[in-house]
PDB file of N, CA and C in Angstrom:
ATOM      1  N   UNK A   1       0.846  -1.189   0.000  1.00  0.00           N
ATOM      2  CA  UNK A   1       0.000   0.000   0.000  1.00  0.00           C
ATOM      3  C   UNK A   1       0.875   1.230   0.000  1.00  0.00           C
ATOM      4  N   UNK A   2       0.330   2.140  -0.549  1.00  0.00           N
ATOM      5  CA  UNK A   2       1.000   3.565  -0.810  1.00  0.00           C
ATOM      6  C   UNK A   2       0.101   4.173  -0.436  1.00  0.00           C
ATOM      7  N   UNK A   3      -0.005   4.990   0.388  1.00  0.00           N
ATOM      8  CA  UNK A   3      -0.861   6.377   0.738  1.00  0.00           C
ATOM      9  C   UNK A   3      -0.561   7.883   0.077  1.00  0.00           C
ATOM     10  N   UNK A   4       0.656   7.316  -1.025  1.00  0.00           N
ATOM     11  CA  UNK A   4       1.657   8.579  -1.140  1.00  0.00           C
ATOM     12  C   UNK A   4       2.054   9.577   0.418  1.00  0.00           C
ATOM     13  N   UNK A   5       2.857  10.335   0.499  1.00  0.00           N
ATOM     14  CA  UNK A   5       3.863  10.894   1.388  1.00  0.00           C
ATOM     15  C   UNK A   5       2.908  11.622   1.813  1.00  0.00           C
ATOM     16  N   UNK A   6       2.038  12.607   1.484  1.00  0.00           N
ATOM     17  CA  UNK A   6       1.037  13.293   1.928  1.00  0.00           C
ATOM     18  C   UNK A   6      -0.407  13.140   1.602  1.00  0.00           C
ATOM     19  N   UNK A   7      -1.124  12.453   2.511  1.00  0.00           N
ATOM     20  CA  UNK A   7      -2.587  11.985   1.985  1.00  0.00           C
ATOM     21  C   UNK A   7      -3.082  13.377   2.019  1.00  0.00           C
ATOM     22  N   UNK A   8      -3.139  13.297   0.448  1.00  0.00           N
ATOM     23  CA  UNK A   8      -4.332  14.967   0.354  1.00  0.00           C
ATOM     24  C   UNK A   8      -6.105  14.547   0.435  1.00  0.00           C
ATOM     25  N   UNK A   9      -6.228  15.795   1.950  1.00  0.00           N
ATOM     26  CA  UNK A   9      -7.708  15.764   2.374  1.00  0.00           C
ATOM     27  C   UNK A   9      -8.000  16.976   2.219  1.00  0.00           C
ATOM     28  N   UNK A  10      -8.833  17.535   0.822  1.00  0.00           N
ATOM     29  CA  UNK A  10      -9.160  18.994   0.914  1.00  0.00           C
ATOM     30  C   UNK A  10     -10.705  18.804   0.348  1.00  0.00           C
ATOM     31  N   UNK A  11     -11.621  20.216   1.114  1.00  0.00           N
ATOM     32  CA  UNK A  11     -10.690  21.313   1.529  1.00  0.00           C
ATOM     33  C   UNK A  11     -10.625  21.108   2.744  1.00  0.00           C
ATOM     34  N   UNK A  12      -9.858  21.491   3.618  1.00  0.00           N
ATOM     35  CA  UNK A  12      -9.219  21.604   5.123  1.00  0.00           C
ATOM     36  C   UNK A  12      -8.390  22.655   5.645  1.00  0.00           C
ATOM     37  N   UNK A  13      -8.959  23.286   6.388  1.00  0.00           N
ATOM     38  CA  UNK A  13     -10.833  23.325   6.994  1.00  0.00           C
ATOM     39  C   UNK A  13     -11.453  23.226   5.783  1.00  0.00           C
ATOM     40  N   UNK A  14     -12.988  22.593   6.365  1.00  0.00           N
ATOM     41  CA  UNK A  14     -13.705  22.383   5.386  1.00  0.00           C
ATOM     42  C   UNK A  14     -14.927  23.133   6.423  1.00  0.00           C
ATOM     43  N   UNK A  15     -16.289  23.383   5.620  1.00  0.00           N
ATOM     44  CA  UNK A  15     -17.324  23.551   6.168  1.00  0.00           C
ATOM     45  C   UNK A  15     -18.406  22.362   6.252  1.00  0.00           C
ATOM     46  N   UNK A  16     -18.516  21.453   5.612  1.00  0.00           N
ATOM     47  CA  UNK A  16     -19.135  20.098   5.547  1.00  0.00           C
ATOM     48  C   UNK A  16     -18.736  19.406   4.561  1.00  0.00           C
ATOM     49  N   UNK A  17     -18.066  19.291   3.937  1.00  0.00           N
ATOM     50  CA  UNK A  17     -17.276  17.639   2.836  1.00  0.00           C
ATOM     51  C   UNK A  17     -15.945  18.213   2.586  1.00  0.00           C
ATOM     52  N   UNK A  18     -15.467  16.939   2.742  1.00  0.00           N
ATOM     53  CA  UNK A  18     -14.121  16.101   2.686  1.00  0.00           C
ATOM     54  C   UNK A  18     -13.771  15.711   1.514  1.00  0.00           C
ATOM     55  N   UNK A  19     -13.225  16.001   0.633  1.00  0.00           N
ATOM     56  CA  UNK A  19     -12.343  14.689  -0.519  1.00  0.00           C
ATOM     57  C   UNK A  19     -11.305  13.842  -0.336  1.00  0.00           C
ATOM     58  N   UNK A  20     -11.043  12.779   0.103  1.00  0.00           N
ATOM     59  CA  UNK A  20      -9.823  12.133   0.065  1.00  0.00           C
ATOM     60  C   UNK A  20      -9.117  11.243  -1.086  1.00  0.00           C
ATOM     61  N   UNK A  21      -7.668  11.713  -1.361  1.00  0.00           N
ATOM     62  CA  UNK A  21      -7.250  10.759  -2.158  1.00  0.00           C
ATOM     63  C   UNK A  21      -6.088   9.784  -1.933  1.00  0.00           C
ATOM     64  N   UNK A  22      -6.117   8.587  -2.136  1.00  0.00           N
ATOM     65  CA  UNK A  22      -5.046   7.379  -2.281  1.00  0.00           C
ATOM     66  C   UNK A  22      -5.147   6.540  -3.126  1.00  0.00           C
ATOM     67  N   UNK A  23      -3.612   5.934  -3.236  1.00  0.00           N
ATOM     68  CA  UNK A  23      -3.208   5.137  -4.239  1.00  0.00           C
ATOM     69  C   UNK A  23      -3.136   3.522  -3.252  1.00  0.00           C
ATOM     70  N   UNK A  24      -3.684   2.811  -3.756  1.00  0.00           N
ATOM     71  CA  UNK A  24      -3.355   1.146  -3.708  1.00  0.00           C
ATOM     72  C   UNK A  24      -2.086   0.299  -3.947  1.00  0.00           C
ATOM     73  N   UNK A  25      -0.585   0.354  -3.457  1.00  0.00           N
ATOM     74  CA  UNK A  25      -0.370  -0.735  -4.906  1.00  0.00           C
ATOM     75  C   UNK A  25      -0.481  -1.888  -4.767  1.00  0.00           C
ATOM     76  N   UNK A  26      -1.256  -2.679  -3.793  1.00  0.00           N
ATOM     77  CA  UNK A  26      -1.819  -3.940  -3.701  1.00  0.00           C
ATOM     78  C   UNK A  26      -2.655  -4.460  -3.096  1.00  0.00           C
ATOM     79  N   UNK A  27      -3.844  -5.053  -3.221  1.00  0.00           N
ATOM     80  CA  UNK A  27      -4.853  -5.602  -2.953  1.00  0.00           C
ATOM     81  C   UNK A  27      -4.724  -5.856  -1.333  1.00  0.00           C
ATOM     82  N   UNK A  28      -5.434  -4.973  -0.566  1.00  0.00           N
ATOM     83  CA  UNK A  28      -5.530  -4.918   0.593  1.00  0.00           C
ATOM     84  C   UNK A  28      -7.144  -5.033   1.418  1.00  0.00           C
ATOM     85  N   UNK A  29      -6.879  -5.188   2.660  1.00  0.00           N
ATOM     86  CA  UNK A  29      -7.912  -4.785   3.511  1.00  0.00           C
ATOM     87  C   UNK A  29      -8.144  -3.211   4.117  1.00  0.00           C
ATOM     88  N   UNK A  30      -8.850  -2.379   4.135  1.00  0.00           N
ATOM     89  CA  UNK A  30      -8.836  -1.185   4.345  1.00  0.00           C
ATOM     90  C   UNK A  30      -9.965  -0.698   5.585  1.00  0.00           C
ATOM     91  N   UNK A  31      -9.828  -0.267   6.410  1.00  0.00           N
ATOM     92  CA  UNK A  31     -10.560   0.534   6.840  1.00  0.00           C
ATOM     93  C   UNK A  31     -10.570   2.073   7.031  1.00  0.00           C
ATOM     94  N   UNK A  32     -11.152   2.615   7.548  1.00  0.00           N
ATOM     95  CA  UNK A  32     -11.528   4.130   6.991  1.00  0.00           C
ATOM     96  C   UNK A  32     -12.258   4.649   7.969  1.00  0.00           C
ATOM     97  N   UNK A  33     -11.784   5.491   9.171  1.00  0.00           N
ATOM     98  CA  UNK A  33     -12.350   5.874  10.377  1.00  0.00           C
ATOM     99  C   UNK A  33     -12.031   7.305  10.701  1.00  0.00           C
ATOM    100  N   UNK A  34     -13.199   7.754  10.844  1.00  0.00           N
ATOM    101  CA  UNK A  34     -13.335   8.883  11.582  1.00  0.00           C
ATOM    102  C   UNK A  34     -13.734   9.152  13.153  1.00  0.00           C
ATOM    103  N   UNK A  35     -12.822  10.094  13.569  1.00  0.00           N
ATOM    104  CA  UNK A  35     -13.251   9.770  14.781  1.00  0.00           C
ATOM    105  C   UNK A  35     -13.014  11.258  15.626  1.00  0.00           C
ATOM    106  N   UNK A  36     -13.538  12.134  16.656  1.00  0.00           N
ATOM    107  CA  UNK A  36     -13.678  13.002  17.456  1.00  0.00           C
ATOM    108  C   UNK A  36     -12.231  13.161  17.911  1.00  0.00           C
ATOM    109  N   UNK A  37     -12.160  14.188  19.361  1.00  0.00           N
ATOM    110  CA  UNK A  37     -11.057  14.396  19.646  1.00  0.00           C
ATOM    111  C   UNK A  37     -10.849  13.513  21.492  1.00  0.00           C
ATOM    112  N   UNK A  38     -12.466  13.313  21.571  1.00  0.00           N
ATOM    113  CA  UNK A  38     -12.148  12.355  22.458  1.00  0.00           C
ATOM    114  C   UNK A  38     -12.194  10.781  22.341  1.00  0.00           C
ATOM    115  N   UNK A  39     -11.566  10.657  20.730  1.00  0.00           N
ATOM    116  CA  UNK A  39     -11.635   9.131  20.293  1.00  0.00           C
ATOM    117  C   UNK A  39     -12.348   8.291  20.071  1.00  0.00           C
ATOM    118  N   UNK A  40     -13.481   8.917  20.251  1.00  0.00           N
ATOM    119  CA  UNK A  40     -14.763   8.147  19.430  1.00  0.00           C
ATOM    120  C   UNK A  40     -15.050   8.035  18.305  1.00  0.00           C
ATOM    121  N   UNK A  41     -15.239   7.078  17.929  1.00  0.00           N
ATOM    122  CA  UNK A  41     -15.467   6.688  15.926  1.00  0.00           C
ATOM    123  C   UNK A  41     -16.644   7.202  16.057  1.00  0.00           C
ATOM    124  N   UNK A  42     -16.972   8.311  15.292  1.00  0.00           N
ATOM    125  CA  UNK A  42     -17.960   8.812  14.178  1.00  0.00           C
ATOM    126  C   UNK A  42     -17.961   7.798  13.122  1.00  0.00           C
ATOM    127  N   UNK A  43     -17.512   7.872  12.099  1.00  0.00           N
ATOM    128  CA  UNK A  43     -17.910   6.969  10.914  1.00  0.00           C
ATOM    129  C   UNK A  43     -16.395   6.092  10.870  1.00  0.00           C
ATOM    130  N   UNK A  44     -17.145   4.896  10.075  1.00  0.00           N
ATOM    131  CA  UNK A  44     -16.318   3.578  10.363  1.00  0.00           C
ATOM    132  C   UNK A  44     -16.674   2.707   8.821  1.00  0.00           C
ATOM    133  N   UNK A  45     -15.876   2.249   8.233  1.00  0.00           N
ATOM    134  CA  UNK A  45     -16.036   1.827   6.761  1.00  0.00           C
ATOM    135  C   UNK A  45     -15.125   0.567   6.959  1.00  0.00           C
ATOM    136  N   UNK A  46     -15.484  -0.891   6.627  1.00  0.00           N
ATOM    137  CA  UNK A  46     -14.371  -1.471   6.023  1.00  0.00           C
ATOM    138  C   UNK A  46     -14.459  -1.924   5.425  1.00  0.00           C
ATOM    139  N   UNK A  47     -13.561  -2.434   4.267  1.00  0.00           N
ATOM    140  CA  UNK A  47     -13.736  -2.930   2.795  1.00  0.00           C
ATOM    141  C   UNK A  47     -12.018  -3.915   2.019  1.00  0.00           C
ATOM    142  N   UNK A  48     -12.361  -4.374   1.318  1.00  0.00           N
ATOM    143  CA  UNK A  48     -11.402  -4.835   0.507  1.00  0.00           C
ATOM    144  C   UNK A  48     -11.008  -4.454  -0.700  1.00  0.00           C
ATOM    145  N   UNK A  49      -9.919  -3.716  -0.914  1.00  0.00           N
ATOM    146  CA  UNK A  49      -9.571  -2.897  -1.892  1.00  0.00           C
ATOM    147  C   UNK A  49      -8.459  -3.773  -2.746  1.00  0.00           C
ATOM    148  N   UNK A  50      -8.765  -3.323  -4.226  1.00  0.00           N
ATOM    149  CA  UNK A  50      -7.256  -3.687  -5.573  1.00  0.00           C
ATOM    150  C   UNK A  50      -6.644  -2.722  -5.315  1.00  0.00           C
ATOM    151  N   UNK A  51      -5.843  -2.887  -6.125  1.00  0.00           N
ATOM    152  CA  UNK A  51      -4.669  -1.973  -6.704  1.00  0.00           C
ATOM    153  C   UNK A  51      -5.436  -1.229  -7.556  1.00  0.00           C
ATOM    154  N   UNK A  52      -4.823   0.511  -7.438  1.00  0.00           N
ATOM    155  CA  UNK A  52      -5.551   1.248  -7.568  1.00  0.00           C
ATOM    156  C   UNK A  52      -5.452   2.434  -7.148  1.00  0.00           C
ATOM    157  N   UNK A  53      -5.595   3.904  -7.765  1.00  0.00           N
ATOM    158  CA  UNK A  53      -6.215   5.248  -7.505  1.00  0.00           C
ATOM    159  C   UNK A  53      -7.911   5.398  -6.943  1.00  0.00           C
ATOM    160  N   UNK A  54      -7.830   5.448  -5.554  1.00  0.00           N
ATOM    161  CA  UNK A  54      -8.904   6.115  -5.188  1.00  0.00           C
ATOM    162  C   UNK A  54      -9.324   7.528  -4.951  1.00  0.00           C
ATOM    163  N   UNK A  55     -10.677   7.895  -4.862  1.00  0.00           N
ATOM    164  CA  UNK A  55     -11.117   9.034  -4.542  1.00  0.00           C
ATOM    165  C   UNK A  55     -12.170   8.657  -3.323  1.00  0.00           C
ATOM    166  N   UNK A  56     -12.657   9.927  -2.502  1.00  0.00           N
ATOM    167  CA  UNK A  56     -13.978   9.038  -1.660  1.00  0.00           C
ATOM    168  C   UNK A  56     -14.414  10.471  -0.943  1.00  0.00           C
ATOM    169  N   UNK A  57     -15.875  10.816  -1.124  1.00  0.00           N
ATOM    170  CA  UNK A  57     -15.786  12.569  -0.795  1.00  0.00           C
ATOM    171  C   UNK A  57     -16.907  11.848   0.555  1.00  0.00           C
ATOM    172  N   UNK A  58     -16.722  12.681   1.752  1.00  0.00           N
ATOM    173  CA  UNK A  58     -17.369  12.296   2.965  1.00  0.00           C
ATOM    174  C   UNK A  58     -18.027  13.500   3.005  1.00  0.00           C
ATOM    175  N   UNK A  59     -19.313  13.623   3.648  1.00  0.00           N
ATOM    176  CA  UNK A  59     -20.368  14.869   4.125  1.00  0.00           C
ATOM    177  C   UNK A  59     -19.700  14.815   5.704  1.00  0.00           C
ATOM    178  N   UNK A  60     -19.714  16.205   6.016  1.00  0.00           N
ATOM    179  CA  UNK A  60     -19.405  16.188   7.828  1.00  0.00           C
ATOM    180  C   UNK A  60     -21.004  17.027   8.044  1.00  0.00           C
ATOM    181  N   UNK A  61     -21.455  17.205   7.046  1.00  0.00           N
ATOM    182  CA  UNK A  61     -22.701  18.674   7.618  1.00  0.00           C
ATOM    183  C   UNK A  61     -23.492  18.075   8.663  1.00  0.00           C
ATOM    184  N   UNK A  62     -23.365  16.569   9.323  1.00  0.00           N
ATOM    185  CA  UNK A  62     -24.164  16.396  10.328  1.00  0.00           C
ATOM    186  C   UNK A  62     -23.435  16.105  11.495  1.00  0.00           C
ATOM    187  N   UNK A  63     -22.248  16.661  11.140  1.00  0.00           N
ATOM    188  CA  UNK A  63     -21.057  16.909  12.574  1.00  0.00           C
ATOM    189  C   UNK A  63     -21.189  18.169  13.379  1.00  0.00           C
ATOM    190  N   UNK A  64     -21.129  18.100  14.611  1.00  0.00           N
ATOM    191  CA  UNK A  64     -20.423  19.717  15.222  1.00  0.00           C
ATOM    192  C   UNK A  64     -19.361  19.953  14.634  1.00  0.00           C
ATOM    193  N   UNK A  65     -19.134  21.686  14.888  1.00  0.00           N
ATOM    194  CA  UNK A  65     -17.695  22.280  14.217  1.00  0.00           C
ATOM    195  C   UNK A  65     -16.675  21.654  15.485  1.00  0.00           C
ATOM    196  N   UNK A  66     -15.277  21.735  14.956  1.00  0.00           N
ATOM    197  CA  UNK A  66     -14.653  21.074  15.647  1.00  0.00           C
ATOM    198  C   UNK A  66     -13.446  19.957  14.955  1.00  0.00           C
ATOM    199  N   UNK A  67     -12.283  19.542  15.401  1.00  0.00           N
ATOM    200  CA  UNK A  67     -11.483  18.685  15.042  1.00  0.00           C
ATOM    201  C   UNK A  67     -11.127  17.329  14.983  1.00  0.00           C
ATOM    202  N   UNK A  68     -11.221  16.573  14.310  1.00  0.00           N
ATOM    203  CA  UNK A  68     -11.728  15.442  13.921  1.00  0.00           C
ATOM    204  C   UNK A  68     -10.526  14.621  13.365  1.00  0.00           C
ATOM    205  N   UNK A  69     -10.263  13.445  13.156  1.00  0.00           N
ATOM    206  CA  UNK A  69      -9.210  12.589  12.805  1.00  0.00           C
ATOM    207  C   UNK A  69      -9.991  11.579  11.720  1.00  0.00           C
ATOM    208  N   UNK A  70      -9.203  11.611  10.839  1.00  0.00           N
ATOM    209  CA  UNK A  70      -9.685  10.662  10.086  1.00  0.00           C
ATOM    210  C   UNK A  70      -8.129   9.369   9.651  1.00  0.00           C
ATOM    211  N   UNK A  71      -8.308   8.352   9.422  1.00  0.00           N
ATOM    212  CA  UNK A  71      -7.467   7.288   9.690  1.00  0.00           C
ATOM    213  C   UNK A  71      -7.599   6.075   8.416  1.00  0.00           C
ATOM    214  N   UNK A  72      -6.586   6.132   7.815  1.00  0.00           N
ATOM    215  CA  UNK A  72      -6.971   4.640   7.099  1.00  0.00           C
ATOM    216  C   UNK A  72      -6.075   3.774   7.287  1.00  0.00           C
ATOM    217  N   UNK A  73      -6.499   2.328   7.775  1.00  0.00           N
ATOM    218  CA  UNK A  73      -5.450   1.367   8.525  1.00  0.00           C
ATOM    219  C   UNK A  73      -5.663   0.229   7.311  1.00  0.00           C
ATOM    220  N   UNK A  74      -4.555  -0.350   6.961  1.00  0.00           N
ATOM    221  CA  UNK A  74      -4.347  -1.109   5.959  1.00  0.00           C
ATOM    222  C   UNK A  74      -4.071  -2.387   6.295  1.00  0.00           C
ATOM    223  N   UNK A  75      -3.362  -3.731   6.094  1.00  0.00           N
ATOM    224  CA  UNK A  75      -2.989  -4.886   6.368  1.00  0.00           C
ATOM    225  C   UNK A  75      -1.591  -4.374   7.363  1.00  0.00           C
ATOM    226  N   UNK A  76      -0.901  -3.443   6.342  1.00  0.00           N
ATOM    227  CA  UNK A  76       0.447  -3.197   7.028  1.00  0.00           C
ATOM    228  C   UNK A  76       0.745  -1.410   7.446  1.00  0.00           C
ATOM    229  N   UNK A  77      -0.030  -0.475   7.706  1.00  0.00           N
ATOM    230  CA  UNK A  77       0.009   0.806   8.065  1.00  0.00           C
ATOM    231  C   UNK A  77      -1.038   1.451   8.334  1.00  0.00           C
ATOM    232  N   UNK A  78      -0.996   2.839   9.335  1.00  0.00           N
ATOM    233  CA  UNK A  78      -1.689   3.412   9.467  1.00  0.00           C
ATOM    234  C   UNK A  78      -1.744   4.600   9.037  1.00  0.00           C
ATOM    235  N   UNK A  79      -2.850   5.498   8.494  1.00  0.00           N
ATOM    236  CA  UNK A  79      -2.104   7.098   8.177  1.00  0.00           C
ATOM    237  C   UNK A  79      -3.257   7.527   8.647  1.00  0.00           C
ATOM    238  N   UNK A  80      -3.107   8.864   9.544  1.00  0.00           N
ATOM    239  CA  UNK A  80      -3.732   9.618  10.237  1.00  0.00           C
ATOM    240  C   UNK A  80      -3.784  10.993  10.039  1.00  0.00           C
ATOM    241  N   UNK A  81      -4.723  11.697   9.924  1.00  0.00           N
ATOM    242  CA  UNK A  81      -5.079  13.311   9.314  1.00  0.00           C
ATOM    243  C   UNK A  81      -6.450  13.759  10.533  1.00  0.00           C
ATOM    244  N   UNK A  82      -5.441  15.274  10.626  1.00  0.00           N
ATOM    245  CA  UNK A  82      -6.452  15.675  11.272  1.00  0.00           C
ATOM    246  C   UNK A  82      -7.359  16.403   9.939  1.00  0.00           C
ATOM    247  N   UNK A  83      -8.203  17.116  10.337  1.00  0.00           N
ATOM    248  CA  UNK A  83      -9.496  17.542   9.921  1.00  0.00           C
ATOM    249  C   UNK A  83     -10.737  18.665  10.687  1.00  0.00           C
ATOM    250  N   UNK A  84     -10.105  19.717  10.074  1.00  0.00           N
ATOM    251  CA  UNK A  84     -11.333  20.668  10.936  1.00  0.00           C
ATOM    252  C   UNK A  84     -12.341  20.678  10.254  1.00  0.00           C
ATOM    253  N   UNK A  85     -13.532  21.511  10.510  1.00  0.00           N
ATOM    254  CA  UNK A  85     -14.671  21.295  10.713  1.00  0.00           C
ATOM    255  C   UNK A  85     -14.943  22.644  11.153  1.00  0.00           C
ATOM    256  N   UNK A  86     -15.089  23.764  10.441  1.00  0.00           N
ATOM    257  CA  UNK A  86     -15.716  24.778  10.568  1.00  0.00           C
ATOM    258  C   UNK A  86     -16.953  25.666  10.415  1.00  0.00           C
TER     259      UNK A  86
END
C-alpha cells in the first residue's frame, strides 16, 4: 500500500465535505475511520480494496464544528489526518 507521502484531504478546513485521495499498490484490507477528539469513531467503513487510484468525498454537515481525525489502517500501516470542521 502507498498512501503517497502526503494523503491529500481537501478542503481543510472544510465547512461540511471532505475529498480524500489514495493510491493502492496492492490488494488490501482497508478501513476508513473517523473519529472526534475524544476518540470516538464517528464513521467507520471497512472494505477490501485492488490496486488502484482512489477518490472518496465524505459529508461532515451532520457533525459539530470542531477537530476530527480521520485514519486509514491497511494490512500493514496506518495514516492519520487531522481535519477541521468549521
Amino acid at each position: 500500500l502507498s498512501l503517497h507521502d502526503a494523503l491529500p484531504i481537501y478542503p481543510n478546513p472544510t465547512t461540511g465535505a471532505i475529498t480524500l485521495n489514495y493510491y493502492i499498490k496492492e490488494a488490501t484490507s482497508l478501513n476508513v475511520k473517523l473519529t472526534n477528539l475524544e476518540g470516538q469513531t464517528i464513521y467507520s467503513k471497512e472494505s477490501k480494496e485492488q490496486a488502484g487510484i482512489y477518490v472518496h468525498t465524505f459529508s461532515l454537515d451532520n457533525y459539530s464544528k470542531g477537530i476530527y481525525f480521520l485514519s486509514l489502517t491497511t494490512d500493514k500501516e496506518t495514516i492519520v489526518r487531522k481535519v477541521i470542521l468549521e
